[in-house]
C-alpha atoms as a PDB file:
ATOM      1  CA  UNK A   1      62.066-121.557  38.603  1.00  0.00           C
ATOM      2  CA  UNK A   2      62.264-121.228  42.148  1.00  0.00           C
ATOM      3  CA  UNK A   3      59.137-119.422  42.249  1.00  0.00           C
ATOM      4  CA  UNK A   4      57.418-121.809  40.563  1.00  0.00           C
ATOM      5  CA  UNK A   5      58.469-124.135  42.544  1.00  0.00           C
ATOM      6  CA  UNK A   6      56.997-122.272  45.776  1.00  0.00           C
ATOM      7  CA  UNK A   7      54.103-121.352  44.534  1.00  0.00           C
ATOM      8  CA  UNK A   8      52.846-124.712  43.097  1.00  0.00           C
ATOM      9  CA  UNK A   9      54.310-127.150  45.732  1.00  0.00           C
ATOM     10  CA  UNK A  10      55.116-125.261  48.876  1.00  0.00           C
ATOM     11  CA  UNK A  11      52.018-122.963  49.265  1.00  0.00           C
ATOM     12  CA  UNK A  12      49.538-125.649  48.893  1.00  0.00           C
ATOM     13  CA  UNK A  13      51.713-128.170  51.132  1.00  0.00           C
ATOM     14  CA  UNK A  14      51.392-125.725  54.128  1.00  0.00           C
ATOM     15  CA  UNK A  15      48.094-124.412  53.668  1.00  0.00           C
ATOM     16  CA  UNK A  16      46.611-127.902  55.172  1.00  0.00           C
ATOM     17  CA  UNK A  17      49.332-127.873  57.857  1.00  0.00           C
ATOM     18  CA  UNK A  18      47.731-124.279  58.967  1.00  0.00           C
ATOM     19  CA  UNK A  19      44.523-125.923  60.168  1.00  0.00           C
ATOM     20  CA  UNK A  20      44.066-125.670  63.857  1.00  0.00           C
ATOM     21  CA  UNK A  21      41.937-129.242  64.261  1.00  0.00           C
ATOM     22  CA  UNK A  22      40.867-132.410  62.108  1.00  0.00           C
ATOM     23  CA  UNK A  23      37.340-130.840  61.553  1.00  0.00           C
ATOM     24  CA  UNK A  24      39.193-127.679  59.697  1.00  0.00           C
ATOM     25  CA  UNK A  25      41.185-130.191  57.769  1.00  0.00           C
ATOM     26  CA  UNK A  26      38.571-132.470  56.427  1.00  0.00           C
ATOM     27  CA  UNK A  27      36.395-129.619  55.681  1.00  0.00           C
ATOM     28  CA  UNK A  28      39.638-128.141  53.719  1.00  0.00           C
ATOM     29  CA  UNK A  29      40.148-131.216  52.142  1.00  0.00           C
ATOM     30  CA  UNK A  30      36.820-131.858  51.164  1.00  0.00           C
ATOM     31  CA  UNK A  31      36.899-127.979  49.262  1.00  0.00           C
ATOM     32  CA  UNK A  32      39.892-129.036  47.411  1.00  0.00           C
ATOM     33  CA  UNK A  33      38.727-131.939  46.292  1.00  0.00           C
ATOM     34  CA  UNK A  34      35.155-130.648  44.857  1.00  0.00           C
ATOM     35  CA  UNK A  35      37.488-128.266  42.975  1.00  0.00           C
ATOM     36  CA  UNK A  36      39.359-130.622  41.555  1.00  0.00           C
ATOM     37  CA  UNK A  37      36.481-133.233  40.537  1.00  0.00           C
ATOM     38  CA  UNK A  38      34.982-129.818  38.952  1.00  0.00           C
ATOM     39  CA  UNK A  39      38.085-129.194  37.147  1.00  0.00           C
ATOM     40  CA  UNK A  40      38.374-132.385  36.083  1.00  0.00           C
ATOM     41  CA  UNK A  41      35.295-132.696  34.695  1.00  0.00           C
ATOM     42  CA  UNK A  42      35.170-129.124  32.814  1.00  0.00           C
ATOM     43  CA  UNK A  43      38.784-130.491  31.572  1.00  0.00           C
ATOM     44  CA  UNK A  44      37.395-133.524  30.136  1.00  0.00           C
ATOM     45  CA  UNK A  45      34.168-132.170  28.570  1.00  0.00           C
ATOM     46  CA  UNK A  46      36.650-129.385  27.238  1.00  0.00           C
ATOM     47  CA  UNK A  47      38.684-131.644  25.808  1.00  0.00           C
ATOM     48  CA  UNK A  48      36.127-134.204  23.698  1.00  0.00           C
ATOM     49  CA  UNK A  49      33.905-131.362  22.397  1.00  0.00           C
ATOM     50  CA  UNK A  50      37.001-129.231  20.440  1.00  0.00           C
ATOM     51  CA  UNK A  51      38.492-131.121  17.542  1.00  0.00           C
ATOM     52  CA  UNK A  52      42.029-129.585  17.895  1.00  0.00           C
ATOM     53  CA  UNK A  53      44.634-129.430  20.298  1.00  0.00           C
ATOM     54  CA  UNK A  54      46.954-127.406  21.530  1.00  0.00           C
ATOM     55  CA  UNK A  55      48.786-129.050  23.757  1.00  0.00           C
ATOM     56  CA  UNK A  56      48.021-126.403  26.647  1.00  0.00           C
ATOM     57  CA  UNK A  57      45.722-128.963  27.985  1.00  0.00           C
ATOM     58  CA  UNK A  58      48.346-130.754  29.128  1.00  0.00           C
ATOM     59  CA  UNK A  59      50.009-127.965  30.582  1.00  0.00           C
ATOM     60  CA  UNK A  60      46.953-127.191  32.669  1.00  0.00           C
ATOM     61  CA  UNK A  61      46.754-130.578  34.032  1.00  0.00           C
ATOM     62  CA  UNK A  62      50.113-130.575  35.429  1.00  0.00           C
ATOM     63  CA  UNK A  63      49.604-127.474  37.013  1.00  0.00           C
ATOM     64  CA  UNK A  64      46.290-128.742  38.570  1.00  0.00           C
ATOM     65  CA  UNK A  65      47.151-132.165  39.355  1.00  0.00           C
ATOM     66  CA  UNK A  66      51.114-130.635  41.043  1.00  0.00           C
ATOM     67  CA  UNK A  67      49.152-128.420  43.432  1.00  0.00           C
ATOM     68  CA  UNK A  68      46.346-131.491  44.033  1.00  0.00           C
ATOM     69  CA  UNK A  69      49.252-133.477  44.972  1.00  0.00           C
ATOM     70  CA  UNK A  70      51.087-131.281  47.414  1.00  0.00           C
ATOM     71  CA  UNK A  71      47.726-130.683  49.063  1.00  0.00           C
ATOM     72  CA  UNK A  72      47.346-134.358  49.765  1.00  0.00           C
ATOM     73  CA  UNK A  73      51.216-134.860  50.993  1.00  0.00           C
ATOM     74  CA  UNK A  74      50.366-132.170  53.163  1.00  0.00           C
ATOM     75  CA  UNK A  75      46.941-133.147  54.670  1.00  0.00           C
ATOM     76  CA  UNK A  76      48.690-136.347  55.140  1.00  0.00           C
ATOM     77  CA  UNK A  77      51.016-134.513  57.192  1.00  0.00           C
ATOM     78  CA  UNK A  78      49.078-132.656  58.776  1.00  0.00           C
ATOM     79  CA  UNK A  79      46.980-136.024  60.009  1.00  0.00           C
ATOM     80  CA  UNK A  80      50.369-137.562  61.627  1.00  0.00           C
ATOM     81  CA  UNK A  81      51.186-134.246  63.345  1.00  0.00           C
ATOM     82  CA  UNK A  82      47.737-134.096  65.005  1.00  0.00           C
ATOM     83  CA  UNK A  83      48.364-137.849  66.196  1.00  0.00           C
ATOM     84  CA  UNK A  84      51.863-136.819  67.545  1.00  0.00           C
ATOM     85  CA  UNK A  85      51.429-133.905  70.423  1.00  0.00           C
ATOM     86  CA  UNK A  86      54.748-133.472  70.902  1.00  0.00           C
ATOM     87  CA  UNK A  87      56.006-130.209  69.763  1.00  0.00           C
ATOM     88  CA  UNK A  88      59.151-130.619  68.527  1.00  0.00           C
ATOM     89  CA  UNK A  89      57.789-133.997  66.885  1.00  0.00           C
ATOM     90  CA  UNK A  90      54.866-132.007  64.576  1.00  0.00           C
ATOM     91  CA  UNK A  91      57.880-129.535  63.575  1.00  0.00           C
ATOM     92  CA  UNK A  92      60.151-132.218  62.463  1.00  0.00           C
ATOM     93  CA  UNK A  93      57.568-133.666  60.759  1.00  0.00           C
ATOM     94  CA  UNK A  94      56.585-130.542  58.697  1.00  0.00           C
ATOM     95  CA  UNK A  95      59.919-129.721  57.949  1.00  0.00           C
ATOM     96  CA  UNK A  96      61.005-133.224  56.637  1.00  0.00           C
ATOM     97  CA  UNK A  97      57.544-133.195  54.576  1.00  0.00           C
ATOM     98  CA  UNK A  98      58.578-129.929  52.912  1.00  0.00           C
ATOM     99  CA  UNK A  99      61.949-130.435  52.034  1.00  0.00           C
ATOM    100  CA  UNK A 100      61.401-134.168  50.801  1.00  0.00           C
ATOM    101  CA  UNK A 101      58.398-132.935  48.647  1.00  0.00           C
ATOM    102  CA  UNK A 102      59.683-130.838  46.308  1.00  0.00           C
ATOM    103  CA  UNK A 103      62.889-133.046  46.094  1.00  0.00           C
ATOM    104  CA  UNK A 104      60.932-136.082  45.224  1.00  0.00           C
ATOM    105  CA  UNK A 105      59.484-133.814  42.341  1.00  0.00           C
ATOM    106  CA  UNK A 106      62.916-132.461  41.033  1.00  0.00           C
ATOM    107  CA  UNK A 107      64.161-136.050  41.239  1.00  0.00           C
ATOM    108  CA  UNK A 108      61.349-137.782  39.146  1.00  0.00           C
ATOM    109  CA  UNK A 109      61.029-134.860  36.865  1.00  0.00           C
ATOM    110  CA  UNK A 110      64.789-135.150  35.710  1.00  0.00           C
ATOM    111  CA  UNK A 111      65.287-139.134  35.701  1.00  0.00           C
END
């Protein structure tokens, strides 16, 4: 579970906070969300041209939609460490981001 819980929330939190200047990060952001409109769109056509259901739809969307989410908590961050220069400001800042992300997850997914 642990894992999992790097690999969908972690990884694409800190690939945004990797971007050396606001041009990388819009252009970064701007990828991710083309893939997701595309996604979402294949998903939806997918889904009213087949008359059954598996239920694995579902499970695709919340894989897509957890990473889409921890990509915008982290371009977010990202945008308020570039405002703050300080050094030891931008670290605290990505550190509290990353720990209260995946927290905020675990606590809404077993309320």
């Amino acid at each position: 579970m642990a894992l999992q819980i790097l690999l969908l929330l972690l990884v694409p939190y800190a690939m945004p906070l990797l971007m050396p200047s606001w041009r990388w990060l819009l252009a970064y952001t701007m990828a991710v969300a083309l893939l997701v409109t595309l996604y979402f769109t294949a998903w939806y056509y997918a889904l009213m041209a087949t008359p059954t259901r598996t239920g694995l739809e579902g499970i695709g969307l919340a894989l897509v939609l957890s990473a889409a989410i921890s990509t915008a908590i982290g371009a977010i961050v990202r945008v308020v460490t570039l405002v703050a220069k300080e050094r030891s400001v931008v670290i605290g800042i990505s550190i509290l981001g990353a720990i209260l992300l995946p927290f905020a997850v675990l606590v809404w997914a077993n309320r």
